[in-house]
PDB file of N, CA and C in Angstrom:
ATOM      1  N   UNK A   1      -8.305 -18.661 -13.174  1.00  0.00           N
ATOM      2  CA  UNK A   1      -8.214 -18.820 -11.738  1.00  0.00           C
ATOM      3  C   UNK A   1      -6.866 -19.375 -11.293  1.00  0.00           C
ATOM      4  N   UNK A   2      -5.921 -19.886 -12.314  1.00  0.00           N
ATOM      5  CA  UNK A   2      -4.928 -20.299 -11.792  1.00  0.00           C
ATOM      6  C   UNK A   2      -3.725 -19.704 -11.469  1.00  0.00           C
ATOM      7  N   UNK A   3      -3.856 -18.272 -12.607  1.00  0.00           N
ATOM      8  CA  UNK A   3      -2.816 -17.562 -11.177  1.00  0.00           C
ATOM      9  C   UNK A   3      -3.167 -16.845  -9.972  1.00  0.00           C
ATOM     10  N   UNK A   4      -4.006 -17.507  -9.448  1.00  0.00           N
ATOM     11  CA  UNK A   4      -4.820 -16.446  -7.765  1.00  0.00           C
ATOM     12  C   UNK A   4      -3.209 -17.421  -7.074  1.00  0.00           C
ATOM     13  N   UNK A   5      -2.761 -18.878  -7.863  1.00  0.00           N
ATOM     14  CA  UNK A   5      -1.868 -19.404  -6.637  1.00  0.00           C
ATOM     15  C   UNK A   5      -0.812 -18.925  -6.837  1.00  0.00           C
ATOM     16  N   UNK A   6      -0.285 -19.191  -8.784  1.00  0.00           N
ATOM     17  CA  UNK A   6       1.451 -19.087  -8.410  1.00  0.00           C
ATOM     18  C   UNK A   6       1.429 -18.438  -9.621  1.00  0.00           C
ATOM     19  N   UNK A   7       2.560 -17.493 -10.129  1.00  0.00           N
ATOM     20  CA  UNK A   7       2.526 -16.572 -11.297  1.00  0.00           C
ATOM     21  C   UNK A   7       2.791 -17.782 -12.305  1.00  0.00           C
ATOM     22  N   UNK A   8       3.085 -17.048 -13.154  1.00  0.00           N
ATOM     23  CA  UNK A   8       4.251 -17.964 -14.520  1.00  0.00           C
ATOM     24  C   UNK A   8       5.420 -18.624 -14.236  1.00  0.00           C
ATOM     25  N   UNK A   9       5.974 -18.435 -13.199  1.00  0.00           N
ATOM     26  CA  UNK A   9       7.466 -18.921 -12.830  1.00  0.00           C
ATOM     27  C   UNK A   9       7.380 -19.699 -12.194  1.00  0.00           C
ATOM     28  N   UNK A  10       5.916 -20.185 -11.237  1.00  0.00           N
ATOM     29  CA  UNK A  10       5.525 -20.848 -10.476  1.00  0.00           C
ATOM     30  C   UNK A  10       5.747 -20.492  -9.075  1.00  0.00           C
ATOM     31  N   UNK A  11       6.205 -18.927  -8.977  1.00  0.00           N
ATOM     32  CA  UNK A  11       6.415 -18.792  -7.631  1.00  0.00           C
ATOM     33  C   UNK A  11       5.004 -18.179  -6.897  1.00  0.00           C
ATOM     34  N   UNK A  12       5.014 -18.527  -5.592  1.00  0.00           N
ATOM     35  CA  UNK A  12       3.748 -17.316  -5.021  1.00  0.00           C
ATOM     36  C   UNK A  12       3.522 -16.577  -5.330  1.00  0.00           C
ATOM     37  N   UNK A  13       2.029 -16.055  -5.795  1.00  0.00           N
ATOM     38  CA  UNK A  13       1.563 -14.814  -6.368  1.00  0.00           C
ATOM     39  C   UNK A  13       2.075 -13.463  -5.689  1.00  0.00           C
ATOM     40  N   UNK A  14       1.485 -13.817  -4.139  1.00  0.00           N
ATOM     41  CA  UNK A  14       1.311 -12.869  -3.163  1.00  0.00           C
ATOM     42  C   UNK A  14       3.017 -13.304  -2.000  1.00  0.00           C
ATOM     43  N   UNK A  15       3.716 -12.014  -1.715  1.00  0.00           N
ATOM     44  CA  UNK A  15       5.150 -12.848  -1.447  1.00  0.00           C
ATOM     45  C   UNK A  15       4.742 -11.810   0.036  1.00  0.00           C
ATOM     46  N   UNK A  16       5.274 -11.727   1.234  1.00  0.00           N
ATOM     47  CA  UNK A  16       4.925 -11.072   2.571  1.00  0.00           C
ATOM     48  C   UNK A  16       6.051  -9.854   2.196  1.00  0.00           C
ATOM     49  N   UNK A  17       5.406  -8.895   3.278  1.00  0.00           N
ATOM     50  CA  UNK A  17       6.540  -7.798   3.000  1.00  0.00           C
ATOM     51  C   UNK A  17       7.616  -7.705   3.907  1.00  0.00           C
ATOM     52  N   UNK A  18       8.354  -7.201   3.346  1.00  0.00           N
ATOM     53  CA  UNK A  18       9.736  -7.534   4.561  1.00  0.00           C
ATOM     54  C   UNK A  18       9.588  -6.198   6.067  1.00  0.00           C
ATOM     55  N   UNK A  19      10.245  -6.203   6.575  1.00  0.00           N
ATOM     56  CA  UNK A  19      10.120  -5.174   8.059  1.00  0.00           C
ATOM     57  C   UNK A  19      10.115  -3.880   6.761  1.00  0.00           C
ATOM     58  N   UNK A  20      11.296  -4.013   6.177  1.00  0.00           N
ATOM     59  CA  UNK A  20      12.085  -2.988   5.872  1.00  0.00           C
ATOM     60  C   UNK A  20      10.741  -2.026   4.658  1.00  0.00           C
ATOM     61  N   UNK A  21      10.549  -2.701   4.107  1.00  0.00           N
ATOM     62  CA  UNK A  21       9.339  -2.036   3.516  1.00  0.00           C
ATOM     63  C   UNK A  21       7.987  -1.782   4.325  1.00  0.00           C
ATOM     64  N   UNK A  22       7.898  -2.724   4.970  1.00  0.00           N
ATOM     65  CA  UNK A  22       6.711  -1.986   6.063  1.00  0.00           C
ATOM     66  C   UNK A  22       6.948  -0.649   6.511  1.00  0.00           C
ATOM     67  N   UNK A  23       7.941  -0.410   7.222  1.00  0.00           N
ATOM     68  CA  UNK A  23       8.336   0.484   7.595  1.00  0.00           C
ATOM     69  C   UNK A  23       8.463   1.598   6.761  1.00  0.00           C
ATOM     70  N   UNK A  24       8.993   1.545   5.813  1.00  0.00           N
ATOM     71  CA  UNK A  24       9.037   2.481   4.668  1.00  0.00           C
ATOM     72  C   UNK A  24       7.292   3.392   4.120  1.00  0.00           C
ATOM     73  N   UNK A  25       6.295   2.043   3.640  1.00  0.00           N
ATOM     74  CA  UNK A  25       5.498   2.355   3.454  1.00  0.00           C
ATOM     75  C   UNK A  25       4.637   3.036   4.976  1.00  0.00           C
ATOM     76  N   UNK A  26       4.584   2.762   6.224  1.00  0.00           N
ATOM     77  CA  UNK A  26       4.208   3.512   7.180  1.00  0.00           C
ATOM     78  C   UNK A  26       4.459   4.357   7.254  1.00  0.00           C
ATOM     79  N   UNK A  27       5.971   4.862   7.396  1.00  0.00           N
ATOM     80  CA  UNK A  27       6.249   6.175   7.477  1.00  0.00           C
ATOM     81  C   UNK A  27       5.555   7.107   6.112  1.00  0.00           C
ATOM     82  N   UNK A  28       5.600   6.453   5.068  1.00  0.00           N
ATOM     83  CA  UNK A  28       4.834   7.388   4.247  1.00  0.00           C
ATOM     84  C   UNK A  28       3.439   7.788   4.556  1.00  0.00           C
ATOM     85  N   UNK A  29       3.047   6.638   4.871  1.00  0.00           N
ATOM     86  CA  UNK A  29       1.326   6.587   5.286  1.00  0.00           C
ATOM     87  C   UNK A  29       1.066   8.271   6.106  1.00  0.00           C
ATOM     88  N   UNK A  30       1.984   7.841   7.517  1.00  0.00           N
ATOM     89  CA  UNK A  30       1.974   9.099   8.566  1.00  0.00           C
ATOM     90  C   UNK A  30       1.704  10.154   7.768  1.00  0.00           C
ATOM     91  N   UNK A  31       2.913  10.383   6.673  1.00  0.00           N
ATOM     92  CA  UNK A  31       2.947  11.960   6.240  1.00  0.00           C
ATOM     93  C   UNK A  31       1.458  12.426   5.291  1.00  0.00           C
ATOM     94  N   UNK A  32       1.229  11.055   4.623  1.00  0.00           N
ATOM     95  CA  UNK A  32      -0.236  11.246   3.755  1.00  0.00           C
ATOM     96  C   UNK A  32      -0.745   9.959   3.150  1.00  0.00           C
ATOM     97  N   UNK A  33      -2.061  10.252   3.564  1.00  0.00           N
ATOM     98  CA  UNK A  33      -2.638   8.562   2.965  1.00  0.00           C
ATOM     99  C   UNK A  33      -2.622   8.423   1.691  1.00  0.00           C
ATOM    100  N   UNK A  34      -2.969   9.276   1.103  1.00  0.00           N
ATOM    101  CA  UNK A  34      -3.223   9.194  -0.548  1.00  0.00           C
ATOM    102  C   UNK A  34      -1.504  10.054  -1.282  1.00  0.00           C
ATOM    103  N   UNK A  35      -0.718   8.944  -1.589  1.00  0.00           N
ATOM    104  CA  UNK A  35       0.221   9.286  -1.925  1.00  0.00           C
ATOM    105  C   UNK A  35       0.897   9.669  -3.544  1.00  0.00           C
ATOM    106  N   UNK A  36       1.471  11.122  -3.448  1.00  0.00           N
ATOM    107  CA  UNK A  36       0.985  11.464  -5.113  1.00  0.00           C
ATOM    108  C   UNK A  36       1.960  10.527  -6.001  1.00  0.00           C
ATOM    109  N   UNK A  37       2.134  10.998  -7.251  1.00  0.00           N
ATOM    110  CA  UNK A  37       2.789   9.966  -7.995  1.00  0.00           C
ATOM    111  C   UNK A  37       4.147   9.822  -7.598  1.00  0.00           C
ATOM    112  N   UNK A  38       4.877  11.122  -7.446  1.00  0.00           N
ATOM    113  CA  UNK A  38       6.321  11.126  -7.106  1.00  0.00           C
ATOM    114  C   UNK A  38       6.694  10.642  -5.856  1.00  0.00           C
ATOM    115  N   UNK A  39       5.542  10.222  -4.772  1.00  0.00           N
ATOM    116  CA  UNK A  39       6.079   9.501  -3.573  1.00  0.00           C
ATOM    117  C   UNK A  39       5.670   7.931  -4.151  1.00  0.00           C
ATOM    118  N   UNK A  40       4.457   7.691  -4.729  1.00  0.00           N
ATOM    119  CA  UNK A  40       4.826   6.314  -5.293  1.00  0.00           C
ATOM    120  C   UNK A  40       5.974   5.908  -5.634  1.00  0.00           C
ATOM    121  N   UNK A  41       6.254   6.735  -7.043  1.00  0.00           N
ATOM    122  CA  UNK A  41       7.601   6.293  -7.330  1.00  0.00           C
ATOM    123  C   UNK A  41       9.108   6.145  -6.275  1.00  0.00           C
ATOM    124  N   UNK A  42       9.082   7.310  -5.458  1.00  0.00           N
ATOM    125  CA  UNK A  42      10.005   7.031  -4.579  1.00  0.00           C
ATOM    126  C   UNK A  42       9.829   5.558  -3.675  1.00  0.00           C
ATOM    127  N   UNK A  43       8.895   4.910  -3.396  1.00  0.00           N
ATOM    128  CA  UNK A  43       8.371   4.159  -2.915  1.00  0.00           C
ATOM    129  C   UNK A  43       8.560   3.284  -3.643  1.00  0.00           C
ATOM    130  N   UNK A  44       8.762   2.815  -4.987  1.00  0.00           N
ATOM    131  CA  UNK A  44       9.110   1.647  -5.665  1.00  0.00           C
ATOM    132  C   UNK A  44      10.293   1.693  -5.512  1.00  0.00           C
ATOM    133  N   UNK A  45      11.123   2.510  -5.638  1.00  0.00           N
ATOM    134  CA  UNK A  45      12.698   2.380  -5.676  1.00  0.00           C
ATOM    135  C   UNK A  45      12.852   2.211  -4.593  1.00  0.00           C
ATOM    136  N   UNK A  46      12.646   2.847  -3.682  1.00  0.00           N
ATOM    137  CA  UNK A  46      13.277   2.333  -2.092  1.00  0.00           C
ATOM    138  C   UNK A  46      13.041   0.920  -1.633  1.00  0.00           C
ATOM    139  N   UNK A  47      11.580   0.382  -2.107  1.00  0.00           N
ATOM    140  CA  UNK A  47      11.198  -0.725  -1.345  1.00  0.00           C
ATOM    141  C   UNK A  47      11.727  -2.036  -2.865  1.00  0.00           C
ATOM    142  N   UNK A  48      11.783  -1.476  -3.433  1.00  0.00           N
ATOM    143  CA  UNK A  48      11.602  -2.741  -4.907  1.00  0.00           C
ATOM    144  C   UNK A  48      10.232  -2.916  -5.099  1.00  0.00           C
ATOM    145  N   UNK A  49       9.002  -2.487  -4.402  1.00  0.00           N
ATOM    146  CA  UNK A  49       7.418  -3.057  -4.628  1.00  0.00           C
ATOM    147  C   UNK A  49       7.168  -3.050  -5.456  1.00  0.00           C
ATOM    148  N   UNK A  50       5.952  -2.841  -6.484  1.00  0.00           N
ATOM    149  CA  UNK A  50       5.234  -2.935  -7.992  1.00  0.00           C
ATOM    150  C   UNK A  50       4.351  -1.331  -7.599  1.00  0.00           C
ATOM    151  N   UNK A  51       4.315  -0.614  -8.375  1.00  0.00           N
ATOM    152  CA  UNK A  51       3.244   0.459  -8.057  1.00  0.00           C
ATOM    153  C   UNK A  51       1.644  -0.005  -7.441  1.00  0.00           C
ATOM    154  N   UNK A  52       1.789  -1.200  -8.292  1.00  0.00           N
ATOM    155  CA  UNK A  52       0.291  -1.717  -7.717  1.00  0.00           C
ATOM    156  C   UNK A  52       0.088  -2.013  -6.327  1.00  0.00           C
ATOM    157  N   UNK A  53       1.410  -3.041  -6.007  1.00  0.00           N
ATOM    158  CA  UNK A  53       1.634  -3.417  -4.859  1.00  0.00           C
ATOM    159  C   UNK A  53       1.522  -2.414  -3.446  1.00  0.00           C
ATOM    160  N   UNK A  54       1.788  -1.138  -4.001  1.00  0.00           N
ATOM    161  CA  UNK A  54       2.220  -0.243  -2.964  1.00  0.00           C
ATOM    162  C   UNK A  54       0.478   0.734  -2.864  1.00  0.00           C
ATOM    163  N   UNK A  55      -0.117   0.935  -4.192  1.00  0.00           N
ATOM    164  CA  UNK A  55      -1.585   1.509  -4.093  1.00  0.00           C
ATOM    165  C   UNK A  55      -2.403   0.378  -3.549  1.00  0.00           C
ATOM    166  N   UNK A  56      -2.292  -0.646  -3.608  1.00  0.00           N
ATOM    167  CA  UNK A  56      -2.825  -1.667  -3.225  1.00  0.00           C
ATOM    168  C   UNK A  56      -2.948  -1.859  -1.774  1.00  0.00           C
ATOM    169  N   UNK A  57      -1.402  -1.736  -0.860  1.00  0.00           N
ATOM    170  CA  UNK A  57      -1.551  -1.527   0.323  1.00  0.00           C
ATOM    171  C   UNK A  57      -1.990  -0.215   1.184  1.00  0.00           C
ATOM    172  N   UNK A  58      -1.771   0.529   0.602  1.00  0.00           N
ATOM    173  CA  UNK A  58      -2.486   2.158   0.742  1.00  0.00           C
ATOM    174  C   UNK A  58      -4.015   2.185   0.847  1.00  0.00           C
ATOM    175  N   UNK A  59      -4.450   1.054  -0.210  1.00  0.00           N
ATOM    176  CA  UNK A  59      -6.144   1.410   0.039  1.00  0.00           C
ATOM    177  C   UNK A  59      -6.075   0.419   1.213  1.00  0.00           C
ATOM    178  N   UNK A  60      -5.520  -0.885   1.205  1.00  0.00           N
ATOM    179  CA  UNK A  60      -5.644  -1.158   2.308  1.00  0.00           C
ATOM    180  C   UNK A  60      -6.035  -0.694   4.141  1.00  0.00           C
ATOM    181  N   UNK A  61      -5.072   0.215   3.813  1.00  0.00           N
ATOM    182  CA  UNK A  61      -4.854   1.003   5.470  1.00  0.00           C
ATOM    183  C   UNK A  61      -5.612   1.946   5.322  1.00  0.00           C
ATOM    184  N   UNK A  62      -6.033   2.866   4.481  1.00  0.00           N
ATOM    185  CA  UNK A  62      -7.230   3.274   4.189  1.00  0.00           C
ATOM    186  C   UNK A  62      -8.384   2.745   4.871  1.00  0.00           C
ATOM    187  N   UNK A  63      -9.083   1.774   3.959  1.00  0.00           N
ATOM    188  CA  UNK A  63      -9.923   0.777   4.527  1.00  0.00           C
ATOM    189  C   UNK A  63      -9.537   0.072   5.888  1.00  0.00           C
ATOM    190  N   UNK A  64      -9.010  -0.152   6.302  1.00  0.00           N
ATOM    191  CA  UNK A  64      -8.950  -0.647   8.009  1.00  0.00           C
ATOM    192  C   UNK A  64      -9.428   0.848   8.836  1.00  0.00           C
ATOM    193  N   UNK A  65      -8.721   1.997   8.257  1.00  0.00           N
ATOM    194  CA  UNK A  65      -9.220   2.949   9.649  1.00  0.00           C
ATOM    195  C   UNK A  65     -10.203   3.770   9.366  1.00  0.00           C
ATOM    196  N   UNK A  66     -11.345   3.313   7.652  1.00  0.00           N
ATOM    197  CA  UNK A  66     -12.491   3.860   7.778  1.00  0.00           C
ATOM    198  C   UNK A  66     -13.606   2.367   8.858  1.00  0.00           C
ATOM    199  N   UNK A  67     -12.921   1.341   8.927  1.00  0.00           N
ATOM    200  CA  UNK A  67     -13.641   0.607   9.339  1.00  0.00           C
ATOM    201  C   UNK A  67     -13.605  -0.039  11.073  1.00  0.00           C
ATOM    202  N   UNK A  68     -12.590   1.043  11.876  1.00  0.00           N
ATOM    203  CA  UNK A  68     -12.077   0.595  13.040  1.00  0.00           C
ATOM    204  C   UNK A  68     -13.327   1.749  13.311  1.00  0.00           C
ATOM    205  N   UNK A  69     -13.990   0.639  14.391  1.00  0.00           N
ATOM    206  CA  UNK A  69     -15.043   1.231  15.213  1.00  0.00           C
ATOM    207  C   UNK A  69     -14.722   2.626  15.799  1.00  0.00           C
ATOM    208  N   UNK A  70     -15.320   3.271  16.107  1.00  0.00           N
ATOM    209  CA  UNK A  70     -15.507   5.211  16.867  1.00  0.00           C
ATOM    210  C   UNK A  70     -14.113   6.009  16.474  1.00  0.00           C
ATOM    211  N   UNK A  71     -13.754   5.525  15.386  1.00  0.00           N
ATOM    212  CA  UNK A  71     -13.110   6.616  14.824  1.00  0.00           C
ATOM    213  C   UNK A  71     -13.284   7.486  13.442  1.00  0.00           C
ATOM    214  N   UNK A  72     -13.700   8.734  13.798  1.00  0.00           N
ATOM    215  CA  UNK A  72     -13.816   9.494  12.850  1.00  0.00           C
ATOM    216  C   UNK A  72     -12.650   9.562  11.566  1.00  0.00           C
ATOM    217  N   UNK A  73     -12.815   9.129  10.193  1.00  0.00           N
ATOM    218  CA  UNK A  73     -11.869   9.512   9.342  1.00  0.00           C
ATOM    219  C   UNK A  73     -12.580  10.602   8.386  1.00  0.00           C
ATOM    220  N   UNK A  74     -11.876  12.228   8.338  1.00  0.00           N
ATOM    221  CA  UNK A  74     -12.362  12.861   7.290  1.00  0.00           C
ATOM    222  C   UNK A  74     -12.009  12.296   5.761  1.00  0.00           C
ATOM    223  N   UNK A  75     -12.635  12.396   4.813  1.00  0.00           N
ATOM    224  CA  UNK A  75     -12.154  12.307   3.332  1.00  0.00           C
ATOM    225  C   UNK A  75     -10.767  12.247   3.113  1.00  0.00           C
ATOM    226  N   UNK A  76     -10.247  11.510   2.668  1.00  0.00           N
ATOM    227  CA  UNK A  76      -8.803  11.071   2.051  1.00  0.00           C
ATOM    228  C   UNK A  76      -8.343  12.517   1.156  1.00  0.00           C
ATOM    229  N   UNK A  77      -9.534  13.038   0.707  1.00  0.00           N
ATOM    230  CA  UNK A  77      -8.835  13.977  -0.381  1.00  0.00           C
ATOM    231  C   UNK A  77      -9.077  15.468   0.152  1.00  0.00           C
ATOM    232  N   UNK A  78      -8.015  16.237  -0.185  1.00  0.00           N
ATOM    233  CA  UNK A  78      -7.982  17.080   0.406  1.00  0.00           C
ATOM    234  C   UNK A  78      -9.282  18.301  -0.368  1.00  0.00           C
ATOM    235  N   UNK A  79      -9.954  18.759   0.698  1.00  0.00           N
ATOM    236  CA  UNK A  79     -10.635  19.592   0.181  1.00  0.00           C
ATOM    237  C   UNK A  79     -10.892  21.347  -0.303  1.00  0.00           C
ATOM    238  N   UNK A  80     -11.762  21.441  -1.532  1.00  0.00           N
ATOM    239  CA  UNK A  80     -10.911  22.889  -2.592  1.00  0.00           C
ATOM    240  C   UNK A  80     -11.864  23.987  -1.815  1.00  0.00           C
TER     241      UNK A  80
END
């Protein structure tokens, strides 16, 4: 339980994201929620994030707009 506070280095686990990566990761969002590997990766290099960091916030926003009242979200995945 003791790194939920601070890693090994003792710094904050969880660090805020800067504008500049918000932004980055939104604009990806727009083009597609479920983002394939090669926009992940572009997405680590541009922002510096962790892959986790960046699927992590993806399910995030995911989850907020299956859960914002009277709005319809179809399936994340595209269908065959």
């Amino acid at each position: 339980f003791s790194n939920r506070i601070k890693d090994e280095r003792g710094e904050p686990r969880q660090t805020k994201k800067t504008p500049e990566q918000i932004n980055a990761l939104e604009a990806s969002f727009e083009m597609d929620c479920t983002p394939s590997v090669q926009e992940q990766i572009r997405l680590i290099e541009e922002t510096g994030l962790t892959r986790r960091q960046i699927v992590g916030w993806f399910n995030y926003q995911r989850k907020k707009l299956e859960d914002e009242p009277g709005v319809y979200v179809e399936r994340w995945y595209p269908s065959e």
